[in-house]
PDB file of N, CA and C in Angstrom:
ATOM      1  N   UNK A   1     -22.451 -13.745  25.023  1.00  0.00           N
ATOM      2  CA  UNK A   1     -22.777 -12.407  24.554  1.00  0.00           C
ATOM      3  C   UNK A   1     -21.856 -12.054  23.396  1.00  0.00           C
ATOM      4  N   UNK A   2     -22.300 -11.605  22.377  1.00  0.00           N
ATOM      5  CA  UNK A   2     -21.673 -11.176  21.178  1.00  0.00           C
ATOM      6  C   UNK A   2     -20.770 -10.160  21.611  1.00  0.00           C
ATOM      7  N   UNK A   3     -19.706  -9.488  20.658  1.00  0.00           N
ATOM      8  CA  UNK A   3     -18.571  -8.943  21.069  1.00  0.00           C
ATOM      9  C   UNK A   3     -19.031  -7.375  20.485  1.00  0.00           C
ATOM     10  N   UNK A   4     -19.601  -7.851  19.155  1.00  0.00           N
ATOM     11  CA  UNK A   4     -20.375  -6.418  18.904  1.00  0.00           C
ATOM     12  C   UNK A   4     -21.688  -6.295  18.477  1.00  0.00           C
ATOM     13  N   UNK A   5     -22.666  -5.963  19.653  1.00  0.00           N
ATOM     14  CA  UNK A   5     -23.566  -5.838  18.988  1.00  0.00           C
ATOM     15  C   UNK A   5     -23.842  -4.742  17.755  1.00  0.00           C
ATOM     16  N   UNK A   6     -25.592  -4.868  17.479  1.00  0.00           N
ATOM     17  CA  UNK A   6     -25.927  -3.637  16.476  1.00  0.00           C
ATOM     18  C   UNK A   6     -25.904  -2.514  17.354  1.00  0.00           C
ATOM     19  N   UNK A   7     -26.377  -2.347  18.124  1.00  0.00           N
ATOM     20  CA  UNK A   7     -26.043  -0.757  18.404  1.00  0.00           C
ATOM     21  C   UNK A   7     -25.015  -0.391  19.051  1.00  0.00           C
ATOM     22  N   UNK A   8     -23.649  -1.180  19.005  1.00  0.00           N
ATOM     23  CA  UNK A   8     -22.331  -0.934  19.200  1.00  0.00           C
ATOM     24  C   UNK A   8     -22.139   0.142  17.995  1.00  0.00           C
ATOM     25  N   UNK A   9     -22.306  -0.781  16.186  1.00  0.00           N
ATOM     26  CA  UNK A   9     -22.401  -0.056  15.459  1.00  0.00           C
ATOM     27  C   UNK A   9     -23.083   1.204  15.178  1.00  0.00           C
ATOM     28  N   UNK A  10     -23.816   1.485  15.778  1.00  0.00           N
ATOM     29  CA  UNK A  10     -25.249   2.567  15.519  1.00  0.00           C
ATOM     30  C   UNK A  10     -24.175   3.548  16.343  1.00  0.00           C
ATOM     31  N   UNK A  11     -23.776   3.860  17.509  1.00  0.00           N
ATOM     32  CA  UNK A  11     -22.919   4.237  18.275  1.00  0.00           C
ATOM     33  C   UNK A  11     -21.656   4.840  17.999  1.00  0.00           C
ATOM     34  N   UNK A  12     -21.001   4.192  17.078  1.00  0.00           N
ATOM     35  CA  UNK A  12     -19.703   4.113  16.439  1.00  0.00           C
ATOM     36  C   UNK A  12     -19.781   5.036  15.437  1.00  0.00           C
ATOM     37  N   UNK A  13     -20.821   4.498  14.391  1.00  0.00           N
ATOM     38  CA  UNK A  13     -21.384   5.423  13.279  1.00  0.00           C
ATOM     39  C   UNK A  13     -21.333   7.074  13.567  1.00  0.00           C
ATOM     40  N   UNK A  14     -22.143   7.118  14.879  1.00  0.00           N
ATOM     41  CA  UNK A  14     -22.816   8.889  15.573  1.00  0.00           C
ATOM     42  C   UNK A  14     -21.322   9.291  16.046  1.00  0.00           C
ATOM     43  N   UNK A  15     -20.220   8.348  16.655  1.00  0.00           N
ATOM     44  CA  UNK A  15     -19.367   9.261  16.883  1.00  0.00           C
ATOM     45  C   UNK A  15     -18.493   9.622  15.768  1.00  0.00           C
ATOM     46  N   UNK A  16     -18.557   9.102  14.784  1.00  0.00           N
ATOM     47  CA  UNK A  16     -17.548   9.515  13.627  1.00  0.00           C
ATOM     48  C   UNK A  16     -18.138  10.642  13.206  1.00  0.00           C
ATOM     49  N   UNK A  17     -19.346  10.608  13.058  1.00  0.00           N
ATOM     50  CA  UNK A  17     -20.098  11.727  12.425  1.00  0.00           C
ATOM     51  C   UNK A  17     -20.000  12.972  13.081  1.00  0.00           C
ATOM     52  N   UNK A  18     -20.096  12.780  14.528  1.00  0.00           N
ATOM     53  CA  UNK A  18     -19.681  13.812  15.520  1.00  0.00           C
ATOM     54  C   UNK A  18     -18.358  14.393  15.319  1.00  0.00           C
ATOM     55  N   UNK A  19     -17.378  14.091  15.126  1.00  0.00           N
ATOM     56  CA  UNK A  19     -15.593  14.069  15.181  1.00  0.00           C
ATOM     57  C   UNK A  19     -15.626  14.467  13.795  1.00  0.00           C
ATOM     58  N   UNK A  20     -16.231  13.953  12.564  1.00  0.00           N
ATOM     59  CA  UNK A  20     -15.795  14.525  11.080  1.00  0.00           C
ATOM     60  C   UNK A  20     -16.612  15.175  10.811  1.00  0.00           C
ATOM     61  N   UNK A  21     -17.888  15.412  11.073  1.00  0.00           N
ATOM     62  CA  UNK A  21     -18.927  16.163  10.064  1.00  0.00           C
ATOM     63  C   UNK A  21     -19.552  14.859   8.943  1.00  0.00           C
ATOM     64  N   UNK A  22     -20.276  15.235   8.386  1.00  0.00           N
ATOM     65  CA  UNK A  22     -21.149  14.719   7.256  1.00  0.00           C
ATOM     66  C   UNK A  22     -20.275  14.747   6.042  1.00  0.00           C
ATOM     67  N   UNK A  23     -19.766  16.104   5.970  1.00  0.00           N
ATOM     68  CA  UNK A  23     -18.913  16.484   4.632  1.00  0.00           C
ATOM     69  C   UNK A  23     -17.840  16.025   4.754  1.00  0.00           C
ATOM     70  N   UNK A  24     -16.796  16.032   5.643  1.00  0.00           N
ATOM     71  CA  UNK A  24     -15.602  15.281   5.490  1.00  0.00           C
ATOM     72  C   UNK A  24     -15.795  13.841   5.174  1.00  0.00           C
ATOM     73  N   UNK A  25     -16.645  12.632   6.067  1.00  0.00           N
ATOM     74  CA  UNK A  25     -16.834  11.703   5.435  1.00  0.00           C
ATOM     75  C   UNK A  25     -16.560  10.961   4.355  1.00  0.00           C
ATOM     76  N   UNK A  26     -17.509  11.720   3.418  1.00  0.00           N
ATOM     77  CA  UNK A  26     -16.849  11.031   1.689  1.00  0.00           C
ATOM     78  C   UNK A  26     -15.839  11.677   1.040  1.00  0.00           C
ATOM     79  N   UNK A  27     -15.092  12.566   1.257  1.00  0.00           N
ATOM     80  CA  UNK A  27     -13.326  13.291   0.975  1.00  0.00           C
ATOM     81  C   UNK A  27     -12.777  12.139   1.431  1.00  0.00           C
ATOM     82  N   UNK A  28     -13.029  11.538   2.893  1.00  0.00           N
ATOM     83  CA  UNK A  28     -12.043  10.127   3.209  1.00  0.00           C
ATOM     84  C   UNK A  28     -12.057   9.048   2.389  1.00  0.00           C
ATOM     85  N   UNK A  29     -13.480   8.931   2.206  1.00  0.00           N
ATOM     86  CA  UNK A  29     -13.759   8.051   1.408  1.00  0.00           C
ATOM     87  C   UNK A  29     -13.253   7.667   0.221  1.00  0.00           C
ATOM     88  N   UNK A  30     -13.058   9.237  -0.094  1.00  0.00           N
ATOM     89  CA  UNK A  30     -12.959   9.380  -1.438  1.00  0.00           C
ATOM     90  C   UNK A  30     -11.159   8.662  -1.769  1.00  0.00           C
ATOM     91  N   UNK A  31     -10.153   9.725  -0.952  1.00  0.00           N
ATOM     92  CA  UNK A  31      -9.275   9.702  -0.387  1.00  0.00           C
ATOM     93  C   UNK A  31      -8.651   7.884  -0.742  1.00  0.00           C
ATOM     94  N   UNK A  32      -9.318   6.832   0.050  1.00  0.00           N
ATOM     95  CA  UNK A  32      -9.151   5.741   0.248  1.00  0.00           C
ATOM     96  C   UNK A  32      -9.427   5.299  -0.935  1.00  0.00           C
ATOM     97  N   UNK A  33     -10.262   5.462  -1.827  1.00  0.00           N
ATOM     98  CA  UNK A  33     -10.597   4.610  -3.103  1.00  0.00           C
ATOM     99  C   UNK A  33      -9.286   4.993  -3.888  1.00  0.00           C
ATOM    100  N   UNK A  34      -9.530   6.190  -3.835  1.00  0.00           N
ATOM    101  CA  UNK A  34      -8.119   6.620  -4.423  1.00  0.00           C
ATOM    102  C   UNK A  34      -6.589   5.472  -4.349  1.00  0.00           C
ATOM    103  N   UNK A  35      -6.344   5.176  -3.358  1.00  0.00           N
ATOM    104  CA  UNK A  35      -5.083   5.021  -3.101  1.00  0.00           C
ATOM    105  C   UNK A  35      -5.452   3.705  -3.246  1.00  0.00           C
ATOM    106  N   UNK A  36      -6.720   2.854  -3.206  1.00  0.00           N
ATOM    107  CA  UNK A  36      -6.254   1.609  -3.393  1.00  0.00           C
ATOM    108  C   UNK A  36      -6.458   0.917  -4.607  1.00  0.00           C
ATOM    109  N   UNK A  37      -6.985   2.273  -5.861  1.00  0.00           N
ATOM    110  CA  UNK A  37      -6.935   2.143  -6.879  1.00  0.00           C
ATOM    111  C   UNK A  37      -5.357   2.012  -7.579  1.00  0.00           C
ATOM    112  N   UNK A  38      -4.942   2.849  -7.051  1.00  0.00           N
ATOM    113  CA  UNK A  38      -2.921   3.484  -7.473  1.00  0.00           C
ATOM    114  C   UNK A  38      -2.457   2.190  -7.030  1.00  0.00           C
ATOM    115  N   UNK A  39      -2.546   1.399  -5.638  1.00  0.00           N
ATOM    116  CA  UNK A  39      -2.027   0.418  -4.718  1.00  0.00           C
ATOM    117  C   UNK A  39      -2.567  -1.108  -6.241  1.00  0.00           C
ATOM    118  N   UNK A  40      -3.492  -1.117  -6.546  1.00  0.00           N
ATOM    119  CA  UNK A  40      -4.208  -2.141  -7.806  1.00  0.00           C
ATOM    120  C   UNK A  40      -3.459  -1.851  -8.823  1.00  0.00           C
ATOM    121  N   UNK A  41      -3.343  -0.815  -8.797  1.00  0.00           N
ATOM    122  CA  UNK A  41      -2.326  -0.664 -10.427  1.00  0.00           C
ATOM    123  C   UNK A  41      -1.447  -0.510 -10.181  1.00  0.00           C
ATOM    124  N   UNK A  42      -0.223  -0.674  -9.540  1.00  0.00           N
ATOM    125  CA  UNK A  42       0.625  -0.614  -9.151  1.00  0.00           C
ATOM    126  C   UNK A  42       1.600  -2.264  -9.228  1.00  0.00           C
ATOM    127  N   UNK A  43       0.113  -2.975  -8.258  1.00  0.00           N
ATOM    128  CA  UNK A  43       0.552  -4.360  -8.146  1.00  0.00           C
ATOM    129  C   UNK A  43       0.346  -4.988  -9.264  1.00  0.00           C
ATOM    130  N   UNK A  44      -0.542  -4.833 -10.436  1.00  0.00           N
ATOM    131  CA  UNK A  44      -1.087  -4.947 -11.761  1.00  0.00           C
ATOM    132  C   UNK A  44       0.557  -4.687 -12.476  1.00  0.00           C
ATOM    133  N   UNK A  45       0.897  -3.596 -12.632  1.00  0.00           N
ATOM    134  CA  UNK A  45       2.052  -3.220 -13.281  1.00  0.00           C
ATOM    135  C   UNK A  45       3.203  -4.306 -12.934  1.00  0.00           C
ATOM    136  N   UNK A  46       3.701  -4.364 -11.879  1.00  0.00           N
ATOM    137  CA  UNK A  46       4.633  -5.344 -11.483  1.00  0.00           C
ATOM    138  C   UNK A  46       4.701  -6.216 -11.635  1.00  0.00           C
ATOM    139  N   UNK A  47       3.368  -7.172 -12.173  1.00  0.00           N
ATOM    140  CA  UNK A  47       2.970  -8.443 -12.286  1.00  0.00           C
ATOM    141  C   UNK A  47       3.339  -8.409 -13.866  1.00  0.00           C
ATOM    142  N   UNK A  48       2.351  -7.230 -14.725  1.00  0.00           N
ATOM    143  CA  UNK A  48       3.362  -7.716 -16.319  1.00  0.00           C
ATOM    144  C   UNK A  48       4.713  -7.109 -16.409  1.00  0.00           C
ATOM    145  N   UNK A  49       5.503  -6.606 -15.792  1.00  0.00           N
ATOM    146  CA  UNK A  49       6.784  -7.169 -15.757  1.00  0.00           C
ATOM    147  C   UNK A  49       7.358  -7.932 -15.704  1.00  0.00           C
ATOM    148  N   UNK A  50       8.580  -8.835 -16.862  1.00  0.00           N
ATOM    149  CA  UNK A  50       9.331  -9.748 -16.411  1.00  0.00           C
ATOM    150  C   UNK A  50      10.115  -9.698 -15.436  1.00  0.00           C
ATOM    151  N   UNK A  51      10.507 -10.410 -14.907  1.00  0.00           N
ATOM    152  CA  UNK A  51      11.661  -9.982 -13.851  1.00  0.00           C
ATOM    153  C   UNK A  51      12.786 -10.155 -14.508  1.00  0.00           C
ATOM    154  N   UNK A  52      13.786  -9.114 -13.624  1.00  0.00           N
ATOM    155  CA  UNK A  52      14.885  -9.151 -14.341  1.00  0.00           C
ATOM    156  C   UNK A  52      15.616 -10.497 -13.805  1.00  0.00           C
ATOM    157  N   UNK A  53      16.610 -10.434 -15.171  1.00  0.00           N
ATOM    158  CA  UNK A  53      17.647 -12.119 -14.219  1.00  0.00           C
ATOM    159  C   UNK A  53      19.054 -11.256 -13.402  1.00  0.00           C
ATOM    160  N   UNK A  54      18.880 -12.347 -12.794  1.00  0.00           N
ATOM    161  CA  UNK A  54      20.345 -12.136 -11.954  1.00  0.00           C
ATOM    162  C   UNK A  54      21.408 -11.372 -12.803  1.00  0.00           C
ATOM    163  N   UNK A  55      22.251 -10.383 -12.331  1.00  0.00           N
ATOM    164  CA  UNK A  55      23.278  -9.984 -12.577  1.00  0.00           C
ATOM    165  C   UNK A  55      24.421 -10.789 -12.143  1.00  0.00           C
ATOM    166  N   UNK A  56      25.107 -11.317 -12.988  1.00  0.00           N
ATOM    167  CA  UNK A  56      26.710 -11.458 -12.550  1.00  0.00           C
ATOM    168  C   UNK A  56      27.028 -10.533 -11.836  1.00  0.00           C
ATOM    169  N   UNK A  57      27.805 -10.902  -9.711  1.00  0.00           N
ATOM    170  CA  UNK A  57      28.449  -9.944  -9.379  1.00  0.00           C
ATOM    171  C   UNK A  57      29.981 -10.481  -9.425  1.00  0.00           C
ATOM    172  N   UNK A  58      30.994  -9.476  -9.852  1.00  0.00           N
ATOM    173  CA  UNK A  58      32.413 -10.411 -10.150  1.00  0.00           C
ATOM    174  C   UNK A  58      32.756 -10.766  -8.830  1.00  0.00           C
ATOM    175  N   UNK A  59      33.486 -11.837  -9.357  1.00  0.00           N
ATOM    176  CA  UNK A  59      34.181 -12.249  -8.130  1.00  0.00           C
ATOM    177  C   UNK A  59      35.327 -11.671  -7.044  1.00  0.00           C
ATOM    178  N   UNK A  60      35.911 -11.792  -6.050  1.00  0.00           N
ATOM    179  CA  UNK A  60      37.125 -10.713  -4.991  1.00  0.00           C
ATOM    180  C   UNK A  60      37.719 -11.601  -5.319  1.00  0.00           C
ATOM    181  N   UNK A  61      38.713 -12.503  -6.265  1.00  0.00           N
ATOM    182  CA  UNK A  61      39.671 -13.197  -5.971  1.00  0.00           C
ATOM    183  C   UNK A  61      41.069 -11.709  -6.369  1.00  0.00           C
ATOM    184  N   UNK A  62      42.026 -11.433  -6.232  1.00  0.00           N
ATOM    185  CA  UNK A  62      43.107 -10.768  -6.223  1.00  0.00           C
ATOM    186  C   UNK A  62      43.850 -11.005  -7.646  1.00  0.00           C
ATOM    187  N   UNK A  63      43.416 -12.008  -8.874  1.00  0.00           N
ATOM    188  CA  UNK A  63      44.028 -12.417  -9.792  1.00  0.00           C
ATOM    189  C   UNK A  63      43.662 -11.614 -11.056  1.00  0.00           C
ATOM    190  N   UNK A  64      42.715 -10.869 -10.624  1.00  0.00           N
ATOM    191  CA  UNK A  64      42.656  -9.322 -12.000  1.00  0.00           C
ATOM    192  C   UNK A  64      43.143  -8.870 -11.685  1.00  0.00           C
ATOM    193  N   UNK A  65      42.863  -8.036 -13.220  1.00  0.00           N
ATOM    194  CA  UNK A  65      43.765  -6.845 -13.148  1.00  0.00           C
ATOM    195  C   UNK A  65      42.416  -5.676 -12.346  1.00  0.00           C
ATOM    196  N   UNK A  66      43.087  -4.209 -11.680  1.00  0.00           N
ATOM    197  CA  UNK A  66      42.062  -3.698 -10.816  1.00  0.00           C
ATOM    198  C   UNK A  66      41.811  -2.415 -12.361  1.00  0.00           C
ATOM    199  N   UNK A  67      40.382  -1.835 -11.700  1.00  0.00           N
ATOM    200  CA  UNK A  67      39.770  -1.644 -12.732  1.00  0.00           C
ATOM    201  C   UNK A  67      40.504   0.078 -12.608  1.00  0.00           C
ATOM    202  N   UNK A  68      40.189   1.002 -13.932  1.00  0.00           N
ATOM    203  CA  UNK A  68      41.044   1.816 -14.072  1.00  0.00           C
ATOM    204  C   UNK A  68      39.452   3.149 -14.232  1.00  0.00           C
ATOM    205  N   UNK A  69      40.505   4.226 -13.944  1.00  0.00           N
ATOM    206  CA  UNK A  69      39.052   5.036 -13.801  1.00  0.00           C
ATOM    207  C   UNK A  69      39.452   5.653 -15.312  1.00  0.00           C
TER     208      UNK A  69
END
């Protein structure tokens, strides 16, 4: 026996609709395109960035001089 049938879905569908309304629906919808548009350009942006190189961190040996404010 399948795990979900079709009118599992048909079911699923009526209770969302029940719990949000018709009109809230596509605000979520909307909502979600949204963010995984920002989430695309976002990861887009980072990608033409070079990365930065390593920073020199100095070394703790005791043989400088300590730094002065």
């Amino acid at each position: 026996m399948d795990l979900f049938a079709p009118w599992h879905l048909v079911i699923l569908i009526g209770a969302v609709l029940l719990l949000f309304g018709g009109q809230k629906i596509p605000e979520m919808m909307s909502g979600i395109g949204k963010g995984m548009k920002e989430f695309k350009k976002s990861m887009k942006d980072e990608d033409e960035k070079p990365a930065d190189s390593p920073k020199k961190i100095p070394s703790s040996d005791n043989k400088k001089e300590p730094l002065k404010d």
